[in-house]
Each structure stands twice: as C-alpha cells, then as structure tokens.
Protein backbone atom coordinates (compact mmCIF):
# COMPACT_ATOMS: atom_id res chain seq x y z
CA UNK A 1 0.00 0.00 0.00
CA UNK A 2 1.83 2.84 -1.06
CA UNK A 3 3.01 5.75 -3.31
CA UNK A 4 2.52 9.46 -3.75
CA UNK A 5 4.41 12.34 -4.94
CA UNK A 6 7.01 14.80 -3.73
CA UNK A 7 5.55 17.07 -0.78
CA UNK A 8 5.66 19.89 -3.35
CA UNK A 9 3.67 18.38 -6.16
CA UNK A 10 1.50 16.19 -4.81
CA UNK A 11 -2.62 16.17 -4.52
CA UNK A 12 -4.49 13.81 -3.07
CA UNK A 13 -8.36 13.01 -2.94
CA UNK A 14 -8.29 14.67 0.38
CA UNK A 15 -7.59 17.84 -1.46
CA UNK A 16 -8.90 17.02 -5.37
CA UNK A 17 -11.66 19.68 -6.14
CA UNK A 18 -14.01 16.84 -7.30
CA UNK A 19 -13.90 15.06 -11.07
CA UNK A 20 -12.55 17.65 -12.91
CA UNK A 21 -9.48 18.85 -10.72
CA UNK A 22 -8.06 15.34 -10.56
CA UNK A 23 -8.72 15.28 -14.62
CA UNK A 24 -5.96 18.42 -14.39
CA UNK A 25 -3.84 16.72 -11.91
CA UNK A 26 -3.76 12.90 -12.54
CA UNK A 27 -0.72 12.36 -10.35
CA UNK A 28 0.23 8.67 -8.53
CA UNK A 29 -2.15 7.95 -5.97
CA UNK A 30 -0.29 7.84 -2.15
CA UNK A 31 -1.20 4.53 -0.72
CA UNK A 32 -2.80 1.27 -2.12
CA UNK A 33 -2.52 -2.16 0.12
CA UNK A 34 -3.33 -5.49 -1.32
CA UNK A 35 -3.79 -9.20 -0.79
CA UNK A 36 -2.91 -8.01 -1.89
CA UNK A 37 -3.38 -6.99 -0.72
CA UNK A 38 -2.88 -5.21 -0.58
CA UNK A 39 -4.37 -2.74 0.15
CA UNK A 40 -3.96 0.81 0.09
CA UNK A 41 -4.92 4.51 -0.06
CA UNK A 42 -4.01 8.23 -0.62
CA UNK A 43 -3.59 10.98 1.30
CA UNK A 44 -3.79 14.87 0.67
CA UNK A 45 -0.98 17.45 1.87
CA UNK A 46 -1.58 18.81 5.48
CA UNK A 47 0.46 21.95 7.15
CA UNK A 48 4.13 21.68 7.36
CA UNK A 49 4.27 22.27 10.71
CA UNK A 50 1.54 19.66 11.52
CA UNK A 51 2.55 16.34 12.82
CA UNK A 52 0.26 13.79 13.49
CA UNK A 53 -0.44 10.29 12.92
CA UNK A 54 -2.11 10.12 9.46
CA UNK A 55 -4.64 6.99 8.98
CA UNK A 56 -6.40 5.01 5.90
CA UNK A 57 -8.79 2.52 6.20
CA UNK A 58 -8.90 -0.23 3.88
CA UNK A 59 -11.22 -3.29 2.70
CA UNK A 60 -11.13 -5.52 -0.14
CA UNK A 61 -12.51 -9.11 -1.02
CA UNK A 62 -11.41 -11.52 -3.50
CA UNK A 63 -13.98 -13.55 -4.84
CA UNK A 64 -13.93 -16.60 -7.25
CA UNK A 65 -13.32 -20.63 -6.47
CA UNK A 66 -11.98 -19.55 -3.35
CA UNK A 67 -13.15 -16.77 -1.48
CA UNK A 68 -10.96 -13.89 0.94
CA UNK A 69 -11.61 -10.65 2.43
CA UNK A 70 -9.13 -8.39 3.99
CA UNK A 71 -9.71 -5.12 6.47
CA UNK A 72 -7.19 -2.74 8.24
CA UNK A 73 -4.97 0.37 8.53
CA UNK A 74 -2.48 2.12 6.95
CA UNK A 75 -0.68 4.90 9.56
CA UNK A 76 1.84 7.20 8.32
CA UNK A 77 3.68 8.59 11.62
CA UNK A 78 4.53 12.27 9.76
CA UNK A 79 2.36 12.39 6.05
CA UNK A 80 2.14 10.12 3.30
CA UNK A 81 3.46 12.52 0.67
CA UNK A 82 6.99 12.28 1.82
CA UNK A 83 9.79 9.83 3.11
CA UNK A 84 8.76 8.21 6.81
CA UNK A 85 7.94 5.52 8.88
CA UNK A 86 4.47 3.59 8.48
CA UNK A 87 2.57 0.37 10.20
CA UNK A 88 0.20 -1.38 8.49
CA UNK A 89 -2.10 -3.50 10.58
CA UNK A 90 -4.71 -6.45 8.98
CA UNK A 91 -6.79 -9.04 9.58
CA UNK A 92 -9.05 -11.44 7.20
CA UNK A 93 -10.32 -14.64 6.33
CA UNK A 94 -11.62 -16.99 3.35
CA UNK A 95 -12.20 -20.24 2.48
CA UNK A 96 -11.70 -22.69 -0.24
CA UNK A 97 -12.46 -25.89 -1.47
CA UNK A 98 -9.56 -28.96 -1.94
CA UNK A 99 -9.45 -32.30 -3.20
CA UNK A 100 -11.84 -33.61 -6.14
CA UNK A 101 -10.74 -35.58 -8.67
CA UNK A 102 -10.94 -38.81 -6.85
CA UNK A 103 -9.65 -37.38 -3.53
CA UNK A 104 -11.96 -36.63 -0.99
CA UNK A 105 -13.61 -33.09 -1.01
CA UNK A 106 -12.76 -30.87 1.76
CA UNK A 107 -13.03 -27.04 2.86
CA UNK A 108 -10.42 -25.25 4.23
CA UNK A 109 -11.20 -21.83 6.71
CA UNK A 110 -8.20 -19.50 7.00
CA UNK A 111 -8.08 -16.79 9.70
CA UNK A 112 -5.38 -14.60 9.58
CA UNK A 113 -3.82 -11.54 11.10
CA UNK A 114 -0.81 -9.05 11.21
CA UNK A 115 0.86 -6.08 12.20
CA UNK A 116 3.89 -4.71 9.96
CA UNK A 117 5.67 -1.55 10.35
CA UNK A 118 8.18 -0.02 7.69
CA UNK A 119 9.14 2.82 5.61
CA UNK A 120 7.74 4.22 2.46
CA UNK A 121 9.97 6.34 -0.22
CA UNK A 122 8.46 9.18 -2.45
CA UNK A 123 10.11 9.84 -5.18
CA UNK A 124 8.91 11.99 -8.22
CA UNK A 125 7.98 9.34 -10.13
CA UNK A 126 6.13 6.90 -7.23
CA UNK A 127 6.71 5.57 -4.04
CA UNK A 128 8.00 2.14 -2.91
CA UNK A 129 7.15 1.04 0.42
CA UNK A 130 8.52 -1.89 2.53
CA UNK A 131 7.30 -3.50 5.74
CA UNK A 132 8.02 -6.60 8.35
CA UNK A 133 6.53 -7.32 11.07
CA UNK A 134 5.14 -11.01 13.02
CA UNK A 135 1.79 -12.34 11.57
CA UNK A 136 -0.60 -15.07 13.04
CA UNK A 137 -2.92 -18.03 11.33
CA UNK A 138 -5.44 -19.83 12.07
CA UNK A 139 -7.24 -23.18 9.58
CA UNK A 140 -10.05 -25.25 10.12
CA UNK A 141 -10.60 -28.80 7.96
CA UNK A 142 -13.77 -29.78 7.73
CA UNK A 143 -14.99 -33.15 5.00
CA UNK A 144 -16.47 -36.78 4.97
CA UNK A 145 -14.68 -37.52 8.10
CA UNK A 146 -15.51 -34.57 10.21
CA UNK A 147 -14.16 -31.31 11.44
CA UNK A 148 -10.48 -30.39 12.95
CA UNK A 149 -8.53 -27.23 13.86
CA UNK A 150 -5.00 -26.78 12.85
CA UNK A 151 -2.77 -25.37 15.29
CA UNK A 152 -2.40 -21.81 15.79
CA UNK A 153 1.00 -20.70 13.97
CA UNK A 154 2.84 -17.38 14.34
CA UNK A 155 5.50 -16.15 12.02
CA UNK A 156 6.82 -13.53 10.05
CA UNK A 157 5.64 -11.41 7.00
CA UNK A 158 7.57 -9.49 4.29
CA UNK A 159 5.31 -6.77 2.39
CA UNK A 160 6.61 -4.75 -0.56
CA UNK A 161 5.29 -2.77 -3.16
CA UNK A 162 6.06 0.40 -5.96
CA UNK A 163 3.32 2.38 -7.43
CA UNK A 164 5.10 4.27 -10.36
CA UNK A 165 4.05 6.52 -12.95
CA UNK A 166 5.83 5.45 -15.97
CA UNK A 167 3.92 8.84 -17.87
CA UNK A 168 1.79 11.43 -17.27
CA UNK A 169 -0.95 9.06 -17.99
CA UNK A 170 0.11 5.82 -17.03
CA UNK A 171 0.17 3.56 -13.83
CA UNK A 172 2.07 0.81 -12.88
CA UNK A 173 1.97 -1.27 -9.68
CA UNK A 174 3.80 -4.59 -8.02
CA UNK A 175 2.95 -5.78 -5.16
CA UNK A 176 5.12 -9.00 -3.11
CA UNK A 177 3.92 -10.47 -0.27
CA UNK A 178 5.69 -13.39 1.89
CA UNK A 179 4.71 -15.09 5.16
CA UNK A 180 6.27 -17.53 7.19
CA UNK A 181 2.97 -18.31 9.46
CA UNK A 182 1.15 -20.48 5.95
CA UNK A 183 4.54 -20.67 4.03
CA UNK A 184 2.60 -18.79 1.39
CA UNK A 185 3.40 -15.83 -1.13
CA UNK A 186 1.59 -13.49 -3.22
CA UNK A 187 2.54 -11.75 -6.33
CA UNK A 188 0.55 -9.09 -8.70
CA UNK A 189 1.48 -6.60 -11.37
CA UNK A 190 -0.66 -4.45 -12.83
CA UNK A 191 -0.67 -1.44 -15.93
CA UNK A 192 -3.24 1.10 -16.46
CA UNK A 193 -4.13 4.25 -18.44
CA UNK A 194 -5.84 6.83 -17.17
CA UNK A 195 -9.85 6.69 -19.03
CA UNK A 196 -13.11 7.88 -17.13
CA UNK A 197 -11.71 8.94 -14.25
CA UNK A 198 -9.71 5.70 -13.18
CA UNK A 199 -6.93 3.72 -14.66
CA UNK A 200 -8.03 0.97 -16.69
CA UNK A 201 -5.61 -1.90 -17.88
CA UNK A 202 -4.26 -5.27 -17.22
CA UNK A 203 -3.27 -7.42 -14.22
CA UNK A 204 -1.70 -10.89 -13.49
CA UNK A 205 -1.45 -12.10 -10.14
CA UNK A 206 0.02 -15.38 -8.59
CA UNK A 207 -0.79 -17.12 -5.22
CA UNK A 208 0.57 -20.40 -3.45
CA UNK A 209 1.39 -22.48 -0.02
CA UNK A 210 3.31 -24.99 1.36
CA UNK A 211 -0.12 -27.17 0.75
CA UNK A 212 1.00 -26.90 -2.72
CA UNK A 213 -2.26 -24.75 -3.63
CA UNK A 214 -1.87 -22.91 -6.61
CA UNK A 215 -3.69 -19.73 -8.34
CA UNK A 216 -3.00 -18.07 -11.05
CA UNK A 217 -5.28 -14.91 -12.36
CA UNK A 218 -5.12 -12.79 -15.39
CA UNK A 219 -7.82 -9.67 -15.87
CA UNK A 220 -8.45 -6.14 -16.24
CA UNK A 221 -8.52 -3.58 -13.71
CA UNK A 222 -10.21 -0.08 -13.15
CA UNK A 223 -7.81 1.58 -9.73
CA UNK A 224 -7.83 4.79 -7.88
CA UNK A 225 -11.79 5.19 -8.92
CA UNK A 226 -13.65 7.92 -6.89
CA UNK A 227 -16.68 6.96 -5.10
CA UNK A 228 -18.20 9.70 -2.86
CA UNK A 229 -15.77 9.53 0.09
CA UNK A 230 -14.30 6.29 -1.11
CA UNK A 231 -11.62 5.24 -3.60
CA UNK A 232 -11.53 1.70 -5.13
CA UNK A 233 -10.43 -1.02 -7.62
CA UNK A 234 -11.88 -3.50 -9.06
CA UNK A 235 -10.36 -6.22 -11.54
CA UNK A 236 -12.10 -9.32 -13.17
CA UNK A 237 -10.86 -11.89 -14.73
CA UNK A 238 -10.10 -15.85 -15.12
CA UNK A 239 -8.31 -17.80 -12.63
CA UNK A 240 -6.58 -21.37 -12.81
CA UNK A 241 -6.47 -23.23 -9.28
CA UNK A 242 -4.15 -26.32 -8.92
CA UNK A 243 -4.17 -29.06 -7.73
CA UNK A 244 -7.75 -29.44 -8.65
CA UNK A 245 -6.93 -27.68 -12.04
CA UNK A 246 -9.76 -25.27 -11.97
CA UNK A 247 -11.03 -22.46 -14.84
CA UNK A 248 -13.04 -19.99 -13.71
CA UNK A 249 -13.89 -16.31 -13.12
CA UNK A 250 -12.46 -14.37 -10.35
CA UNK A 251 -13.59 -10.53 -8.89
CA UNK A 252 -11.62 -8.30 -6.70
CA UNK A 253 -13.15 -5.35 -4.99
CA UNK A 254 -10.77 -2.74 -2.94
CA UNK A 255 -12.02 0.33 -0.91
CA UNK A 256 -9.68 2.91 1.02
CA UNK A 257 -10.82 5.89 2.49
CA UNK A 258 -8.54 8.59 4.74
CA UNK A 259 -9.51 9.70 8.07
C-alpha cells in the first residue's frame, strides 16, 4: 500500500476539487494495500508544521473458487506525501475448497492476522514502500470424516510494493507479499491508463502455499476510482487453481478511504 508524490507536487483526494481537478492533476495515488493486498490509499498534503499520525482505512474481497476478504490500517507517523515511517495492521479470512478428482472433497477456513511496520519512499515518479513485522494463522478442515482445527502458527511477513508513474498518464503497480505463518506468497502486477476517471488496464497475479495450492489470475482492472468519500479497484478476470486444475472467473473489490 503505497506511493505518492514529492511534498511539493503532490494532490491527493483529500484535497482534489471533485472530477474535474483530478482530470488536471492525474498524479500517482499515495497509498494502495493489497492481498494483496494489498491494500492501500491516498492521502492529501496537510500543514508543514503539523505532525500527526495520518490513517487510511482499507477493505477488499477476492472472490472466485476460493473466497478472501481483507480489512485494516495504513498509519503514516509524519504524512504520506513524503519519506517516513508507516505500520500497516490487517486481519481477514476466506475459504476454499480442496481435493476432487478422486480425492476426498474438503473445505479449508483460514483466519489470519498481522501487524507490519516499515518505511515508504516518495520519489517523483512513485513511491516504494517496505514492511516486516510477526503475523498469526489460524485453519479449520472440515470433510467426509468430520471437522479439525489446525494449530495456531505465528511467524513472520515481508510486504513490498512500488506504485510508479511510468507517464503522465500511465500507472504501474507490483505488489510482493511473503509469510512464514502459511509458508505462502503473493505476487501481482498491474498497468493502467488513465480513461473515465480511473486507470483501466491489465493485471496478473500469482498465489501459493506450502499445501501446494496454486492460483494463477489474469484480468483487467479499473484503480484509484472515486466513489463519494471512497476510492476503489476492481479487476475481473479468469483464474486457474491447482491441484484441482480449476477455470473460472475471479472478482476483486478494494475500498480505502482517509480519516
């Protein structure tokens, strides 16, 4: 969840004039989290003598054979439009279905939570922000042969991500996320133009864990679209799940909105 512009140059929704002003001033959005979170948000300039924790809220839910939703905070400890120190704190939870194909059916329930902190760098073309911090998971089993709870297991999280602006029109975004607690990782690039008030373009994404679960999505995506108080993304696409060696459609929704 990241990226903005030099203190300087930069406007955010907080201080957009509506529709048209951002139409004049189409410049990287601060923050986005995602999944992946991540995740993610902007933030307009405040007084440069101010200093006070700066917050987003964020939600987002990822919908297709398997289903996860994601809610949290972004905190910048000085403002989002410049160098400094940020935490990022989440928690979510989904489901999916295993087995098939002559293996018994099952459905897996995922809790999980975490609490990062790290640093964010704006540059004039973007922003790349990094964080680390201890995360903590939670699974439930449940099939033919009844229901079980998997142990509780702690561990550690790596979250990056770059929101650049290749042109004065253009967005790109990567996002890398890597956690000890599910041995999983999660990987998504995305391109956009900016059309109808939002950057529209592609997106491939990539998901697996040490269960040897597999997804794979490819779509389009409309980011950084304004909706009253609200900013959001949404992407849609197929998605290819293995082991079961799924094809299917997939939806991702994202909201952020600045205190």
């Amino acid at each position: 969840m990241s990226t903005g512009r030099a203190a300087s140059r930069w406007r955010g929704p907080a201080s957009a004039a509506g529709p048209a002003a951002r139409r004049r001033d189409r410049r990287c959005p601060a923050i986005v989290l995602a999944a992946s979170l991540t995740a993610s948000s902007a933030y307009g300039p405040a007084r440069g003598e101010d200093f006070a924790l700066r917050t987003v809220l964020f939600g987002s839910l990822d919908a297709g054979a398997s289903v996860f939703s994601t809610s949290g905070a972004k905190i910048a400890f000085d403002r989002f439009e410049r160098d400094g120190p940020v935490a990022l704190v989440s928690a979510g939870g989904g489901f999916r279905l295993e087995g098939g194909a002559g293996a018994p059916l099952r459905m897996r329930t995922t809790t999980l939570g975490a609490a990062l902190g790290g640093y964010q760098f704006i540059r004039d073309w973007g922003a790349v922000t990094v964080f680390a911090g201890p995360e903590i998971s939670w699974e439930m089993l449940a099939g033919p042969g009844g229901e079980g709870a998997l142990p509780v297991r702690m561990g550690l999280r790596l979250h990056g991500e770059i929101w650049a602006r290749p042109s004065q029109d253009t967005l790109t975004t990567a996002t890398a996320i890597v956690g000890s607690a599910r041995g999983d990782a999660y990987a998504r690039l995305s391109w956009g133009y900016s059309l109808f008030g939002a950057y529209l373009g592609p997106e491939i994404a990539l998901y697996g864990d040490r269960t040897d679960y597999r997804k794979w999505n490819i779509g389009l995506h409309a980011t950084d679209y304004t909706l009253g108080g609200y900013r959001l993304r949404l992407s849609a696409g197929c998605q290819i799940e293995t082991p079961r060696d799924r094809l299917g459609p997939y939806l991702s929704l994202a909201l952020w909105s600045a205190l």
